[in-house]
PDB file of N, CA and C in Angstrom:
ATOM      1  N   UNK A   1     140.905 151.891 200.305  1.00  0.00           N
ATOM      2  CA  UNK A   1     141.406 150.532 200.292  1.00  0.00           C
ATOM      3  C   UNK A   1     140.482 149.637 201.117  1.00  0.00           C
ATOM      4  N   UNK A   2     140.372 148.437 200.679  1.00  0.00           N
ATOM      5  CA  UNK A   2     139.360 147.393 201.113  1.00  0.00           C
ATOM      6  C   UNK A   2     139.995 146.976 202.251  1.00  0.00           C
ATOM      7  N   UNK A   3     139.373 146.543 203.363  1.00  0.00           N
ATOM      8  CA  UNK A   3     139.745 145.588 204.646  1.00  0.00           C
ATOM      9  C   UNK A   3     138.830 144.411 204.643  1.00  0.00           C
ATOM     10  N   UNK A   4     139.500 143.468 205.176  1.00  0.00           N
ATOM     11  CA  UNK A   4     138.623 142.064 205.204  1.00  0.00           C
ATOM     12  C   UNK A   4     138.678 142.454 206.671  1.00  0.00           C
ATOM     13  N   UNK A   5     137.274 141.830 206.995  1.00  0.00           N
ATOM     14  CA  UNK A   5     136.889 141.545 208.461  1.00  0.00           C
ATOM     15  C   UNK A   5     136.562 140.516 208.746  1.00  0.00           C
ATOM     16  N   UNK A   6     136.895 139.568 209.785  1.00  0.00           N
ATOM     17  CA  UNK A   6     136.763 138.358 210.420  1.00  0.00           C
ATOM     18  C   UNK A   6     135.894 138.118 211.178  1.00  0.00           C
ATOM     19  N   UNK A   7     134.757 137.638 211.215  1.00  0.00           N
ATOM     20  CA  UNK A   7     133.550 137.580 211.702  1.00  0.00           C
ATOM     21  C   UNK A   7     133.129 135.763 212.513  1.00  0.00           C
ATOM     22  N   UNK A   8     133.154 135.820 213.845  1.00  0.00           N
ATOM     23  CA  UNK A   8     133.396 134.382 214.327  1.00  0.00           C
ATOM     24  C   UNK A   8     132.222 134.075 214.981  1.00  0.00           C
ATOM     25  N   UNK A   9     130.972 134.056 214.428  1.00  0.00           N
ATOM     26  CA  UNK A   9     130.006 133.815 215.337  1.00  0.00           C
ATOM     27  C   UNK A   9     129.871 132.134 216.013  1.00  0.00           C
ATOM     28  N   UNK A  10     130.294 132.468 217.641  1.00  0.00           N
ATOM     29  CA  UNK A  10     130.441 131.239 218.846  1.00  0.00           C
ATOM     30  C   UNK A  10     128.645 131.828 220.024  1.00  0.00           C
ATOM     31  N   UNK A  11     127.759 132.253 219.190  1.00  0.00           N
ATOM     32  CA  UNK A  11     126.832 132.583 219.838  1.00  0.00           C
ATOM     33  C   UNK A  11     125.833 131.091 219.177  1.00  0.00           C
ATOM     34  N   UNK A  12     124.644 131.186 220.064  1.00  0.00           N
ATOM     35  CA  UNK A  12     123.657 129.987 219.747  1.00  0.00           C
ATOM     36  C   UNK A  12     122.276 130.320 218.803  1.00  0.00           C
ATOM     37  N   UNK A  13     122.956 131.587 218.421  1.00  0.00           N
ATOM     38  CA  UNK A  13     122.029 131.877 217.225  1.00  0.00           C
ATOM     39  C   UNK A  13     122.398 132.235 216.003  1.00  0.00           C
ATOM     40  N   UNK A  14     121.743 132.300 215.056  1.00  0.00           N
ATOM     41  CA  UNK A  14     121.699 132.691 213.818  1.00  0.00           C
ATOM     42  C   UNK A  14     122.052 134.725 213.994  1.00  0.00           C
ATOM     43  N   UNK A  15     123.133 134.737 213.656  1.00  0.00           N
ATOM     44  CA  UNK A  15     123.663 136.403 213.403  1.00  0.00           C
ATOM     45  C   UNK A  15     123.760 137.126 212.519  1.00  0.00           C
ATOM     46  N   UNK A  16     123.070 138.079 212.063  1.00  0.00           N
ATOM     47  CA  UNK A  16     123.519 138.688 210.482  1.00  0.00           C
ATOM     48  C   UNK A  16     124.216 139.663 211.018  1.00  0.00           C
ATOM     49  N   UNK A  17     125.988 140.059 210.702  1.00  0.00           N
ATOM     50  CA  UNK A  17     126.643 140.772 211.264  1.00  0.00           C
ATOM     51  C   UNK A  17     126.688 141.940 209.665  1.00  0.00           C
ATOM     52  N   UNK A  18     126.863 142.890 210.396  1.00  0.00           N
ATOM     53  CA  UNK A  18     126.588 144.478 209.054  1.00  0.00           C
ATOM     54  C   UNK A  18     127.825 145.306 209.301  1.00  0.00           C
ATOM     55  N   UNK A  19     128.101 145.821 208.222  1.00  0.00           N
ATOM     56  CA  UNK A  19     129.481 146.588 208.567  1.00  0.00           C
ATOM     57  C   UNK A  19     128.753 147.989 207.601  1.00  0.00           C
ATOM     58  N   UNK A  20     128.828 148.897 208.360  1.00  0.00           N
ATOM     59  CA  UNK A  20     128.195 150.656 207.667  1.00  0.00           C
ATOM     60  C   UNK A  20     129.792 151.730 207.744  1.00  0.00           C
ATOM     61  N   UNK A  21     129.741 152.311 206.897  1.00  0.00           N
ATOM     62  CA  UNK A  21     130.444 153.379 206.679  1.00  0.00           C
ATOM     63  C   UNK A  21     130.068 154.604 206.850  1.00  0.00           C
ATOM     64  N   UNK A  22     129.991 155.605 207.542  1.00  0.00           N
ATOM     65  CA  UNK A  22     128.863 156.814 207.407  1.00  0.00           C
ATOM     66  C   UNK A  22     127.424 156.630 206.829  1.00  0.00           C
ATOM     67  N   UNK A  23     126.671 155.779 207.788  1.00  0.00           N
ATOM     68  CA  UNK A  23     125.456 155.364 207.814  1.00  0.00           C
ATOM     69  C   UNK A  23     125.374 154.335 206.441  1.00  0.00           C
ATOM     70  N   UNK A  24     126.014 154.548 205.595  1.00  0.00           N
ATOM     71  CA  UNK A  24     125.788 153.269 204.330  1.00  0.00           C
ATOM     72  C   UNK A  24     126.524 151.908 204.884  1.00  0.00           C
ATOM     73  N   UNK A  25     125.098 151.295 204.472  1.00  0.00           N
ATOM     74  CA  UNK A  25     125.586 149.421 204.483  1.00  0.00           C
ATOM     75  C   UNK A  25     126.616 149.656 203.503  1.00  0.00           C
ATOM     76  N   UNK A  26     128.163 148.554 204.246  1.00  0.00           N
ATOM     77  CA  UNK A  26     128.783 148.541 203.199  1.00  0.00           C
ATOM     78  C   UNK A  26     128.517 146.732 202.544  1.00  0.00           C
ATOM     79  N   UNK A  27     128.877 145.902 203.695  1.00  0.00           N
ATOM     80  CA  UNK A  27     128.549 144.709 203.753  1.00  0.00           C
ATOM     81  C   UNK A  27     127.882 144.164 205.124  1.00  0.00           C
ATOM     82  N   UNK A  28     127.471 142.857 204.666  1.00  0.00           N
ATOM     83  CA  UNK A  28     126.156 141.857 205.414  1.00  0.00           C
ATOM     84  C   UNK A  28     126.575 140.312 204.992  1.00  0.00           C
ATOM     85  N   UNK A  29     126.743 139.665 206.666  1.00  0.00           N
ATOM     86  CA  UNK A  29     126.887 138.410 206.124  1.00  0.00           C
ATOM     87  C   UNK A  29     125.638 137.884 207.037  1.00  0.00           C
ATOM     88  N   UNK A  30     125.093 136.662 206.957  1.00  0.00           N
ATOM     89  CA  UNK A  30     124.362 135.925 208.514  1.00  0.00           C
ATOM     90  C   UNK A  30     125.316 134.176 208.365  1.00  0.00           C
ATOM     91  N   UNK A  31     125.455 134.510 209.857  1.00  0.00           N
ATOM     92  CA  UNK A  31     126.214 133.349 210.003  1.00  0.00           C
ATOM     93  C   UNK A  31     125.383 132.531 211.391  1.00  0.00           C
ATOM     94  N   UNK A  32     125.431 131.328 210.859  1.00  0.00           N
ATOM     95  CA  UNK A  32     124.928 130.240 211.833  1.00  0.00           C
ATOM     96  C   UNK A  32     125.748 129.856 213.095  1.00  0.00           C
ATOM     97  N   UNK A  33     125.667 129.515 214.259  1.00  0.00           N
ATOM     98  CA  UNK A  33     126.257 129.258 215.100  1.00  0.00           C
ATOM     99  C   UNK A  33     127.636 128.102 215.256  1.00  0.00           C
ATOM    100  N   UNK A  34     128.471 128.736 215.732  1.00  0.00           N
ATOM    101  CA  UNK A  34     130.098 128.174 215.053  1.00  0.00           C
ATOM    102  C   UNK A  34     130.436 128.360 213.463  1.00  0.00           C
ATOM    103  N   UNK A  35     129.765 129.482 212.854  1.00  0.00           N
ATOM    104  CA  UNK A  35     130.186 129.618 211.625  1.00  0.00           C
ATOM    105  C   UNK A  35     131.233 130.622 211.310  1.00  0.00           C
ATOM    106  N   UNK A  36     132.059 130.773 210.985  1.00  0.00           N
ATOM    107  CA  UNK A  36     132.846 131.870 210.376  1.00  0.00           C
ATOM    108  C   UNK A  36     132.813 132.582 208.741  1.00  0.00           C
ATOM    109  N   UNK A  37     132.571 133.835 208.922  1.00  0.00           N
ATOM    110  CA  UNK A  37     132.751 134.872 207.834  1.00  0.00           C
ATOM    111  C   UNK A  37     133.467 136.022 207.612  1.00  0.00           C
ATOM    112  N   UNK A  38     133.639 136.195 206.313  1.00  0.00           N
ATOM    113  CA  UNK A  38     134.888 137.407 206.093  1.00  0.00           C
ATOM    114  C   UNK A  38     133.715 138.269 205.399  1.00  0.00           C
ATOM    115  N   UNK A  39     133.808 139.747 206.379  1.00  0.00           N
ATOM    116  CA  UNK A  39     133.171 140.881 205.073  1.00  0.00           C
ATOM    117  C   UNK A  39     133.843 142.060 204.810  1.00  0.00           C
ATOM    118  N   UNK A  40     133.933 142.883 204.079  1.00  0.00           N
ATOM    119  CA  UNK A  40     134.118 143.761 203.307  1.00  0.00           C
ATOM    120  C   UNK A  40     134.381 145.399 204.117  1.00  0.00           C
ATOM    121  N   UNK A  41     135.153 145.997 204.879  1.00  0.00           N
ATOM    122  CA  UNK A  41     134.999 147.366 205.648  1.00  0.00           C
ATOM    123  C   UNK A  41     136.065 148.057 204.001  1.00  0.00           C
ATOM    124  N   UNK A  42     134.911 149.386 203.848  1.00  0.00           N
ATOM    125  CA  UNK A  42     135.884 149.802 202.408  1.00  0.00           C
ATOM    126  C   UNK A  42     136.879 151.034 203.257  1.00  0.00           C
ATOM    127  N   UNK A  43     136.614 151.356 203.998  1.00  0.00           N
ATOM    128  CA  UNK A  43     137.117 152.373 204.818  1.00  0.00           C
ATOM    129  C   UNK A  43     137.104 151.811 206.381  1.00  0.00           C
ATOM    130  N   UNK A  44     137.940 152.752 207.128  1.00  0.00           N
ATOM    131  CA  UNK A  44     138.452 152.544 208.394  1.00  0.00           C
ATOM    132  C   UNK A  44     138.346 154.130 209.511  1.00  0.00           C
ATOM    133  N   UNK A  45     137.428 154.043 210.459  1.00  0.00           N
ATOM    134  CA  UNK A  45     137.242 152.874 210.993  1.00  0.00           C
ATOM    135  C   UNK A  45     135.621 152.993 210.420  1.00  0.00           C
ATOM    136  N   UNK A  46     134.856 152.231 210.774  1.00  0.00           N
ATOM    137  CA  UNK A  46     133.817 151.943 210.758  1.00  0.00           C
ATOM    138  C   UNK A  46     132.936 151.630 211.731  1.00  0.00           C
ATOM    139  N   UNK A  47     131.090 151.325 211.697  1.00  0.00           N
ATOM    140  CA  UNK A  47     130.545 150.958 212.840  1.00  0.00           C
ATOM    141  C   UNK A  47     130.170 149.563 212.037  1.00  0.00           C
ATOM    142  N   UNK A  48     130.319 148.276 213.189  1.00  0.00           N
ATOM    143  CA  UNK A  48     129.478 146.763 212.978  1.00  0.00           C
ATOM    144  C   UNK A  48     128.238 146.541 213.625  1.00  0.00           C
ATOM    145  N   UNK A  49     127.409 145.988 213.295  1.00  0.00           N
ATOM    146  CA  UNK A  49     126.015 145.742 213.970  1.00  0.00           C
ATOM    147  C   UNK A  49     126.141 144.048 214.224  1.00  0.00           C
ATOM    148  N   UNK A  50     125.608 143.703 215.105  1.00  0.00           N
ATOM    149  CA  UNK A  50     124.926 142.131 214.980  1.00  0.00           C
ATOM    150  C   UNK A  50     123.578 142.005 215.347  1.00  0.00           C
ATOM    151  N   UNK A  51     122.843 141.514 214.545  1.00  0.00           N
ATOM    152  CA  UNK A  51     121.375 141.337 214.945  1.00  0.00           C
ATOM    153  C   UNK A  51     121.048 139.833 214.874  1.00  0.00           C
ATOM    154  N   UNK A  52     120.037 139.542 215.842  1.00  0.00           N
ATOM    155  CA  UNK A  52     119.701 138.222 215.703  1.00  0.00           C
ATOM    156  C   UNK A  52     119.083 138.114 214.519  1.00  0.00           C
ATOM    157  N   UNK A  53     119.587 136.926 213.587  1.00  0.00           N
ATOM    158  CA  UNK A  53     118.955 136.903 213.062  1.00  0.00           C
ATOM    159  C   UNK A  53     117.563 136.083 212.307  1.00  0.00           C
ATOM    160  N   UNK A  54     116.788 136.066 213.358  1.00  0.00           N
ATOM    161  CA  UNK A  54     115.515 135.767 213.021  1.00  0.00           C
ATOM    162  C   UNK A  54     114.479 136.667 213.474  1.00  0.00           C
ATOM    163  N   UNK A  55     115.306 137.912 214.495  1.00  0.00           N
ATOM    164  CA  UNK A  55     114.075 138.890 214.859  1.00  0.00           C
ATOM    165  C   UNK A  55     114.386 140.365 214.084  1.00  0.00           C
ATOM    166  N   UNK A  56     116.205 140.262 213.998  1.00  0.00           N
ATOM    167  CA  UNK A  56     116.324 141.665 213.526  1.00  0.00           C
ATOM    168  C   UNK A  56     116.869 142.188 214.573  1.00  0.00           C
ATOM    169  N   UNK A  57     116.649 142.169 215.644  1.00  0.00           N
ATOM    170  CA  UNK A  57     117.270 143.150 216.976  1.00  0.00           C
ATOM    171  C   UNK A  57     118.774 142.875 216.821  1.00  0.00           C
ATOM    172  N   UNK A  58     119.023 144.079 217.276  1.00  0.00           N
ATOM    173  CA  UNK A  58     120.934 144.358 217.674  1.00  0.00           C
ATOM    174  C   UNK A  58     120.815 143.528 219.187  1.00  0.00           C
ATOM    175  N   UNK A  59     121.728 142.800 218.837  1.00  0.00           N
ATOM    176  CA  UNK A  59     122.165 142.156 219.651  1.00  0.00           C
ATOM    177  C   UNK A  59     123.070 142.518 220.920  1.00  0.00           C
ATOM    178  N   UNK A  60     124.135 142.949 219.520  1.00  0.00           N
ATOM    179  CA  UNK A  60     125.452 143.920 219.934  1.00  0.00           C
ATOM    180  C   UNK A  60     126.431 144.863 218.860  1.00  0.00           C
ATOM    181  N   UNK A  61     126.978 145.707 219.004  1.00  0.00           N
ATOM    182  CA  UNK A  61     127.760 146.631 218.152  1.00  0.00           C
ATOM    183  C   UNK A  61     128.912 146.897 218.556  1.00  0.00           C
ATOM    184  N   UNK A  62     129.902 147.391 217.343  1.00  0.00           N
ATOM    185  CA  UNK A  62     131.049 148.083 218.092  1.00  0.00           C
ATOM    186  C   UNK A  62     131.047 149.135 217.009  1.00  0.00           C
ATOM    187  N   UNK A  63     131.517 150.586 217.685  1.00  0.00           N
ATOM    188  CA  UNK A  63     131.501 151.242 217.072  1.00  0.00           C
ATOM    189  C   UNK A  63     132.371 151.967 216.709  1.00  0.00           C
ATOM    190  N   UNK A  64     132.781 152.758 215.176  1.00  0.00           N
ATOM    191  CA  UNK A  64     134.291 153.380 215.296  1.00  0.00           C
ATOM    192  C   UNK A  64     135.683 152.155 215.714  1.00  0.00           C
ATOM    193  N   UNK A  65     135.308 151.228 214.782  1.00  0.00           N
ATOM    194  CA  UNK A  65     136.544 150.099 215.198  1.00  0.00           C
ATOM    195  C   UNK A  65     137.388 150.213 214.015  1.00  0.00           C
ATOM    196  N   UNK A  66     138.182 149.780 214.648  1.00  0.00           N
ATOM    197  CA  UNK A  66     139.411 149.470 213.282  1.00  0.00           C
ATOM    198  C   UNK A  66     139.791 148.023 213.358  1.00  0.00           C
ATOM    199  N   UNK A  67     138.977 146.763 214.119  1.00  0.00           N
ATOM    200  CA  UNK A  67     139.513 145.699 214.527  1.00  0.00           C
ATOM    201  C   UNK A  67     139.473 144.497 213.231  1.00  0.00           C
ATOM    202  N   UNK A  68     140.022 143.949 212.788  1.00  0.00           N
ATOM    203  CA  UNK A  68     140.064 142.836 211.610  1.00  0.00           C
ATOM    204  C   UNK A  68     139.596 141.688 211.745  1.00  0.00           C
ATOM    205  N   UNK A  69     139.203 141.349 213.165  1.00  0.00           N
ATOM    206  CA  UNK A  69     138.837 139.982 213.605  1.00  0.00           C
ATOM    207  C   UNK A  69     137.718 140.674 215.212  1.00  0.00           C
ATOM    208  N   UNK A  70     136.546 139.625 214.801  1.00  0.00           N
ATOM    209  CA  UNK A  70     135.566 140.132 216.066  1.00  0.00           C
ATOM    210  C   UNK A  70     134.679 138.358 216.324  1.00  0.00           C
ATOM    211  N   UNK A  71     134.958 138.358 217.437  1.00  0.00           N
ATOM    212  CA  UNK A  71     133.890 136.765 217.793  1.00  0.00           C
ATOM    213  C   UNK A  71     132.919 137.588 218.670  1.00  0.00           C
ATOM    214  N   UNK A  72     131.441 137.012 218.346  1.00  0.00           N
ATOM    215  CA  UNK A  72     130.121 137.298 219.052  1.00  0.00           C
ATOM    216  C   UNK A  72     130.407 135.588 219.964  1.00  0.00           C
ATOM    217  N   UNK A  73     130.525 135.860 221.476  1.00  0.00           N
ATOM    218  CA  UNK A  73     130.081 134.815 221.756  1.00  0.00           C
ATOM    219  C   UNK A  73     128.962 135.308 223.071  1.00  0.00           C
ATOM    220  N   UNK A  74     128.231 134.713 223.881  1.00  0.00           N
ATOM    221  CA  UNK A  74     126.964 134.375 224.527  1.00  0.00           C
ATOM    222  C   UNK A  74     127.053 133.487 225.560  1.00  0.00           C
ATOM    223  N   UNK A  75     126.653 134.773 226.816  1.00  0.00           N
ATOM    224  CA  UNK A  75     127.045 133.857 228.441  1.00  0.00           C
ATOM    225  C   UNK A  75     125.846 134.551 229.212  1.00  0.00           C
ATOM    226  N   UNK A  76     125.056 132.979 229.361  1.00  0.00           N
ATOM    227  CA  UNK A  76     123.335 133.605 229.541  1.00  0.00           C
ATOM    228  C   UNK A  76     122.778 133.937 228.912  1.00  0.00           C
ATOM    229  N   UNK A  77     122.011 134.781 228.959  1.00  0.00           N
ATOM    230  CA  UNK A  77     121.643 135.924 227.938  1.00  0.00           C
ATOM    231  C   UNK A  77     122.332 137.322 227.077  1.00  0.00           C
ATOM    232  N   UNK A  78     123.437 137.733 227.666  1.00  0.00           N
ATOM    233  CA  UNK A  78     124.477 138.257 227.581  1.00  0.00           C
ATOM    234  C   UNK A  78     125.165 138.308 226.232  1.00  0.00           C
ATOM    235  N   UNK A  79     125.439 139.301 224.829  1.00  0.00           N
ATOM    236  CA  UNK A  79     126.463 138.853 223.854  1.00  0.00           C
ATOM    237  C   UNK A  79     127.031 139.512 224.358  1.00  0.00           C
ATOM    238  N   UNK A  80     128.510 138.948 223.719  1.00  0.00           N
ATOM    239  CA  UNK A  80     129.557 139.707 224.271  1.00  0.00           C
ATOM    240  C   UNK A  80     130.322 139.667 223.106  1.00  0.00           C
ATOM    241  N   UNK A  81     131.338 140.732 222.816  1.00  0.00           N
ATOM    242  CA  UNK A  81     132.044 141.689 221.152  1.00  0.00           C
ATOM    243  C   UNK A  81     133.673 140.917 221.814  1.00  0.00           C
ATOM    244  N   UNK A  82     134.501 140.243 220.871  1.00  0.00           N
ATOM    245  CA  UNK A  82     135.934 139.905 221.793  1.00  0.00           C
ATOM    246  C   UNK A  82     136.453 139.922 220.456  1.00  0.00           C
TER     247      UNK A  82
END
């Protein structure tokens, strides 16, 4: 069964957030700063990635989540998963 995931990027960059299932991409959104997106977890739980996205680096992850809603926000240099 499909899960929607809530994706709230409050960071000052450009984020492509990834949702994998046993190493397969399942879904990929990139969201601009104050943008919100819904993606796709086909199974539960799963691992999320966020990478900046203009370099590619992980930013931040959570792993083995079951959570439906995740905001990336950014204090300093610092992301932080809430």
């Amino acid at each position: 069964m499909t899960q929607m995931v809530t994706f709230h990027n409050k960071a000052a960059i450009k984020v492509q957030a990834q949702i994998f299932a046993d190493r397969e991409l399942v879904s990929a959104c990139l969201a601009g700063p104050g943008e919100t997106h819904t993606l796709a977890a086909e199974s539960m739980p799963y691992d999320i990635y966020f990478k900046n996205g203009a370099t590619g680096w992980v930013v931040a992850r959570e792993l083995d989540s079951n959570a439906q809603t995740f905001t990336l926000s950014q204090n300093n240099k610092r992301y932080i998963i809430t």
